[in-house]
C-alpha atoms as a PDB file:
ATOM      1  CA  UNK A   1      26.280  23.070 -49.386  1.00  0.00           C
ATOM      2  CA  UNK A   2      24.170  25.744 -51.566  1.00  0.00           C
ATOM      3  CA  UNK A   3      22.072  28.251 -50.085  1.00  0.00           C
ATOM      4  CA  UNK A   4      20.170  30.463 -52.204  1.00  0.00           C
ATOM      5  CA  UNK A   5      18.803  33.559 -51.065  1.00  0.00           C
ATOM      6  CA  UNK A   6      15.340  34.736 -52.536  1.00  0.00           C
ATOM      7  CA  UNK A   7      13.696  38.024 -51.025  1.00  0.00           C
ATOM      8  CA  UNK A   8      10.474  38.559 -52.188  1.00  0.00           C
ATOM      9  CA  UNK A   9       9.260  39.951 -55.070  1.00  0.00           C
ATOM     10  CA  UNK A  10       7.299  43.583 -55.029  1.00  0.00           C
ATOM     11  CA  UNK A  11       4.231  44.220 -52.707  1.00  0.00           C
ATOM     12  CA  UNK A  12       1.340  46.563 -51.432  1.00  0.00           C
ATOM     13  CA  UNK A  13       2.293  49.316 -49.208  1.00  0.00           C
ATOM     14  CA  UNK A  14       0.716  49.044 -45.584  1.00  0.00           C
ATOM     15  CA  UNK A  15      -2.449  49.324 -44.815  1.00  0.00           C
ATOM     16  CA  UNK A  16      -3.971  50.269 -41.778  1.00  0.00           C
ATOM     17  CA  UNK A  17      -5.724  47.632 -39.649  1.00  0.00           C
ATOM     18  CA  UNK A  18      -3.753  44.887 -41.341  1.00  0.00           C
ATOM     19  CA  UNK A  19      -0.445  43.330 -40.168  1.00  0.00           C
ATOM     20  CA  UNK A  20       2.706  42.933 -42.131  1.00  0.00           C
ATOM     21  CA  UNK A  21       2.288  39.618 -42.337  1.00  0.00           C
ATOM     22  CA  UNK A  22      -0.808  39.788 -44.398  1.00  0.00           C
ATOM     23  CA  UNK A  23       0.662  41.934 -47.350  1.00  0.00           C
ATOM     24  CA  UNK A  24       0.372  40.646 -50.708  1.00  0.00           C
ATOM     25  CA  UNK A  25       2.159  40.957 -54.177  1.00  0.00           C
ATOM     26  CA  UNK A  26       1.486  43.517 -56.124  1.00  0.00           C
ATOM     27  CA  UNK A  27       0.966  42.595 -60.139  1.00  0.00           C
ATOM     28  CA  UNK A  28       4.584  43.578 -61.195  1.00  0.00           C
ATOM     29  CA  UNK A  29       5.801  41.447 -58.283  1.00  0.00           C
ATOM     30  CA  UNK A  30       3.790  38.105 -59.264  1.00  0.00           C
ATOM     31  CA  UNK A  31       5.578  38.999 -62.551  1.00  0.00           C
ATOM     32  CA  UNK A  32       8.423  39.244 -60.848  1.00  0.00           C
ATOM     33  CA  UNK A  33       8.413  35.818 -58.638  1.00  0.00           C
ATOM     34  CA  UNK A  34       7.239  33.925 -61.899  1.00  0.00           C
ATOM     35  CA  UNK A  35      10.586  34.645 -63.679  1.00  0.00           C
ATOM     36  CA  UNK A  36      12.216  34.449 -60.936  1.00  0.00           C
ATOM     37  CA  UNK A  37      10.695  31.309 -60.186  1.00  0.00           C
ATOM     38  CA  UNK A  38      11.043  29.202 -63.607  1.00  0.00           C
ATOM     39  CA  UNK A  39      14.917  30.422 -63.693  1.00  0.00           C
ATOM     40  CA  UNK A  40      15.549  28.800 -60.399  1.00  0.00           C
ATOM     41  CA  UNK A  41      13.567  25.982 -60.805  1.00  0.00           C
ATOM     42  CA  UNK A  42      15.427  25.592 -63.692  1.00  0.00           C
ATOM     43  CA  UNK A  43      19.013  25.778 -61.805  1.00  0.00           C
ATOM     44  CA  UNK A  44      17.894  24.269 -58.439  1.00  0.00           C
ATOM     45  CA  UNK A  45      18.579  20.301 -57.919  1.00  0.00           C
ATOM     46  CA  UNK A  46      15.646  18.644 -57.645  1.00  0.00           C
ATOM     47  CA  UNK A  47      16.475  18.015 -53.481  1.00  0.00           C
ATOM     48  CA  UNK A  48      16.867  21.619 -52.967  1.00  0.00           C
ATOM     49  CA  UNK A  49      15.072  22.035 -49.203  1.00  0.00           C
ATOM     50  CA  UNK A  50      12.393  25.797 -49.686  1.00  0.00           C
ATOM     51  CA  UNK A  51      11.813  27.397 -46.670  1.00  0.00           C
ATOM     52  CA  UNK A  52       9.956  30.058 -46.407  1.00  0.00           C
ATOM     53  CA  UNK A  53       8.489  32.842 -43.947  1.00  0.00           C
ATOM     54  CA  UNK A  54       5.461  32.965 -42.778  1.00  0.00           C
ATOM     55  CA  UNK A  55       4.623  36.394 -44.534  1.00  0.00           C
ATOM     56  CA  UNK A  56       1.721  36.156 -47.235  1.00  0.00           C
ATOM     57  CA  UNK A  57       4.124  37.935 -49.895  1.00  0.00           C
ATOM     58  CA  UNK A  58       7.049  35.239 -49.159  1.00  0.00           C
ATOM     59  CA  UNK A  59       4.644  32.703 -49.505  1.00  0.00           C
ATOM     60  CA  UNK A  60       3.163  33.640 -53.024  1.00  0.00           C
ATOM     61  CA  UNK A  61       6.712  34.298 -54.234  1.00  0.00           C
ATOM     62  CA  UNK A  62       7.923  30.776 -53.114  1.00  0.00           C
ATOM     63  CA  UNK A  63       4.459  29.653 -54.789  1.00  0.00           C
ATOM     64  CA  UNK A  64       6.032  30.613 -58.425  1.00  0.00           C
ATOM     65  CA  UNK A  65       8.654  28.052 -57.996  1.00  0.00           C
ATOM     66  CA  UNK A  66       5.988  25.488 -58.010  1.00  0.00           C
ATOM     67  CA  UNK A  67       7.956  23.072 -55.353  1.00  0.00           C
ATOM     68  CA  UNK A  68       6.667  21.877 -51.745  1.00  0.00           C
ATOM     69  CA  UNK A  69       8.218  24.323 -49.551  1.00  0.00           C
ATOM     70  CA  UNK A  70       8.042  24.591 -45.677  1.00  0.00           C
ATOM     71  CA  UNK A  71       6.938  27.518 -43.866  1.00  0.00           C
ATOM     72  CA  UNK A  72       9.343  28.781 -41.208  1.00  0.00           C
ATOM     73  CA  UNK A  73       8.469  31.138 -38.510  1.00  0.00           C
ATOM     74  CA  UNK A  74      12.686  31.736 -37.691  1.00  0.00           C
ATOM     75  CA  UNK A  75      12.379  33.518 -41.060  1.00  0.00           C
ATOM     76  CA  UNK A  76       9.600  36.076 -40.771  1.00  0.00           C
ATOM     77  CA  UNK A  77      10.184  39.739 -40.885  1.00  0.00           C
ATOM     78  CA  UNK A  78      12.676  41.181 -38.284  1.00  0.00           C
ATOM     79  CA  UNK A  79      14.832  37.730 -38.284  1.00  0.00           C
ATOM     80  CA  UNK A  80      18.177  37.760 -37.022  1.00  0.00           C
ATOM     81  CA  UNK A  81      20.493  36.435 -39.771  1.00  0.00           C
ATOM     82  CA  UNK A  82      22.140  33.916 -37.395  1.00  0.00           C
ATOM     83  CA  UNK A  83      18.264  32.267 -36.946  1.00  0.00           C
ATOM     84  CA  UNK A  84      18.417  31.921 -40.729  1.00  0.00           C
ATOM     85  CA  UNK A  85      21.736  30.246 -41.328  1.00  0.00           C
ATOM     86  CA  UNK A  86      20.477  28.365 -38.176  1.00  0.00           C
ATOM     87  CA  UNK A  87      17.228  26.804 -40.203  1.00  0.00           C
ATOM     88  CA  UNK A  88      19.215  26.464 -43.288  1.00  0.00           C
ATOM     89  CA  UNK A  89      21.820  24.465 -41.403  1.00  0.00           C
ATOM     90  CA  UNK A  90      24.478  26.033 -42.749  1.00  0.00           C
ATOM     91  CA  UNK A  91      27.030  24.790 -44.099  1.00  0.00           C
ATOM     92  CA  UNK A  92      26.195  21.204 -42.502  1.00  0.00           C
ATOM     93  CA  UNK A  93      23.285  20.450 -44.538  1.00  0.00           C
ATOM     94  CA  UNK A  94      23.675  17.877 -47.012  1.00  0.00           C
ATOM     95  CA  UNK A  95      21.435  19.024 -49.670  1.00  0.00           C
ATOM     96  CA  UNK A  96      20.787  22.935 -51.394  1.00  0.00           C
ATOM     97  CA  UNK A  97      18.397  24.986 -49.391  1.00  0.00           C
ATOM     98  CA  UNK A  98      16.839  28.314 -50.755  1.00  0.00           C
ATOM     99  CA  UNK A  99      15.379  30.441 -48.181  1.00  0.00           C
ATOM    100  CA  UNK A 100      12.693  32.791 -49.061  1.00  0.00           C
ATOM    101  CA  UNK A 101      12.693  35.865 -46.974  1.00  0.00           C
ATOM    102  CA  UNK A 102      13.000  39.493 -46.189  1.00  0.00           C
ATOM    103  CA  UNK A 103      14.892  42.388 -46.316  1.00  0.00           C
ATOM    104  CA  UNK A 104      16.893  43.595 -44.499  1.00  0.00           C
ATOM    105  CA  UNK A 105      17.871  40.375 -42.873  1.00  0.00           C
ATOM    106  CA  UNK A 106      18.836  38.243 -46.288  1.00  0.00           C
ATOM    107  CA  UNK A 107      21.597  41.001 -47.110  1.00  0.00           C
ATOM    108  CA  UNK A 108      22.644  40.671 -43.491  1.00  0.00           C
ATOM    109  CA  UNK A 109      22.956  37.677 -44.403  1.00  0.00           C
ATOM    110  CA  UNK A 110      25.088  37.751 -47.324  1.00  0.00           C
ATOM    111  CA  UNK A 111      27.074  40.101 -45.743  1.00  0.00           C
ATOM    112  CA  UNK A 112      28.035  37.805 -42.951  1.00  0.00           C
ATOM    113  CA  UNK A 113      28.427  35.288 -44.943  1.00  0.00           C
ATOM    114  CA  UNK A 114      31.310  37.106 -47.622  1.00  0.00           C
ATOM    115  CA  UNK A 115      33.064  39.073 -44.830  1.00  0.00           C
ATOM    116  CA  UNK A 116      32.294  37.709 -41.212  1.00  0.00           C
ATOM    117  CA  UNK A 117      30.821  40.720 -40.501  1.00  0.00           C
ATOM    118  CA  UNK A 118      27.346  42.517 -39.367  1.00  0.00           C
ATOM    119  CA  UNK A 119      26.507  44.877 -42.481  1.00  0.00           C
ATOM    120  CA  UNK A 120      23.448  45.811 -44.132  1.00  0.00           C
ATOM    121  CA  UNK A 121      23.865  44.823 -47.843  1.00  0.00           C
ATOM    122  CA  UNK A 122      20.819  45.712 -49.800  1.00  0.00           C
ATOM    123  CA  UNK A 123      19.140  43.201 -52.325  1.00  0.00           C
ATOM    124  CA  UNK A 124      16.585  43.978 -54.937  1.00  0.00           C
ATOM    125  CA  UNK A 125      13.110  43.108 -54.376  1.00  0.00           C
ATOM    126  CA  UNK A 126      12.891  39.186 -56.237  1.00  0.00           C
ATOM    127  CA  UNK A 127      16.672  38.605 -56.346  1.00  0.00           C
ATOM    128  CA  UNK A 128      17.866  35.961 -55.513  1.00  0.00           C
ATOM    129  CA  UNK A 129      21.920  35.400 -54.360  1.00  0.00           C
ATOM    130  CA  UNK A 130      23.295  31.622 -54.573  1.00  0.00           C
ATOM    131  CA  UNK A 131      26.449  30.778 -51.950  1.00  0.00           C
ATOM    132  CA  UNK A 132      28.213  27.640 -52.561  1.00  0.00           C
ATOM    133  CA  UNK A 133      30.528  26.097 -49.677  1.00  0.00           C
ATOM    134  CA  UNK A 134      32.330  23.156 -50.818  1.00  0.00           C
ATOM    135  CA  UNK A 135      34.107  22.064 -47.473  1.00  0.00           C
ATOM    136  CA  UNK A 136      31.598  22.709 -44.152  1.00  0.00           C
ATOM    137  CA  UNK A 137      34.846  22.871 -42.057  1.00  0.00           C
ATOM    138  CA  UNK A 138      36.482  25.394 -44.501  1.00  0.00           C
ATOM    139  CA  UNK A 139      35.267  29.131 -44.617  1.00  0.00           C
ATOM    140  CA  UNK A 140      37.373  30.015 -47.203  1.00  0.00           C
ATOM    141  CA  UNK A 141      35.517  27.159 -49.444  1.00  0.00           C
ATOM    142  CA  UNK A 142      32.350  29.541 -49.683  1.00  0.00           C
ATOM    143  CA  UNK A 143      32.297  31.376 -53.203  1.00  0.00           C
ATOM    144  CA  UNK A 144      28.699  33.409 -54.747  1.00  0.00           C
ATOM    145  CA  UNK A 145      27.538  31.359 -57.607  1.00  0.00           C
ATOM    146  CA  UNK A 146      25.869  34.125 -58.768  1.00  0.00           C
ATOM    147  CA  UNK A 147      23.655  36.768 -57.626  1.00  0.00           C
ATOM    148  CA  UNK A 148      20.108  36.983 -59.927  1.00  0.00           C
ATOM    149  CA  UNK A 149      17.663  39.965 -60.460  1.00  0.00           C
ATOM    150  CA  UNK A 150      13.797  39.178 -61.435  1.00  0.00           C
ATOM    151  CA  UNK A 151      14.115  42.199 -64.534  1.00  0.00           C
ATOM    152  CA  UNK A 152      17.327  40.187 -66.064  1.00  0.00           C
ATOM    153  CA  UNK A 153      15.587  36.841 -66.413  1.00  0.00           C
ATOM    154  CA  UNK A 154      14.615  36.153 -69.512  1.00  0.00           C
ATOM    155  CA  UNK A 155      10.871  36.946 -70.282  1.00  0.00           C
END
């Protein structure tokens, strides 16, 4: 199985009266999510699964990618990184999955997934980290296919 990782690109600060949920990209960051976006639509197989949190800024940066994706309310800010290997189905699911999410529970994440522990790794706002695991019943089958930042992708 492949899981791929995508936090969101760049957006507003707070405001008051709103909730978090309703925060939207900010210019750089639909930048961002579009280069982001074409580089792994480029890489992803065509069965890759997108889920995606329910946030407004999760959902315009999966928007980019310009695939169906299904919003996922196990993935929303404040997610425990168990929930989202949980929704993914990892490593039982058949096909690639690329979650869409937040930090700092996609580094937890990643974290749990290279060591078997609970640390806060950080990722970059748009990145996007790929884990392969070629056996389900194997741990020591998982490798990171590569790890992706929105300002390296080619403009």
């Amino acid at each position: 199985m492949d899981l791929i990782l995508w936090r969101h690109a760049e957006a507003e600060d707070p405001q008051p009266g709103t909730s978090d949920l309703e925060r939207a990209l900010t210019g750089k960051g639909q930048k961002q999510a579009r280069r982001m976006g074409q580089w792994l639509g480029s890489q992803l197989p065509d069965s890759c699964k997108v889920l995606v949190s329910p946030a407004i800024r999760t959902l315009q940066t999966a928007e980019a990618l310009g695939r169906k994706y299904r919003i996922h309310n196990d993935l929303a800010p404040g997610a425990d990184p168990v929930d989202i290997l949980k929704a993914a189905n990892w490593p039982g699911n058949k096909d690639s999955v690329l979650v869409v999410g937040h930090q700092p529970t996609l580094g937890q994440v990643a974290a749990l997934l290279m060591t078997g522990d609970d640390m806060d790794w950080e990722m970059r706002k748009a990145s996007a980290w790929w884990f392969c695991q070629r056996d389900a019943g194997d741990p020591a089958s998982l490798y990171l296919k590569a790890v992706m930042a929105a300002d390296l992708v080619m403009k």
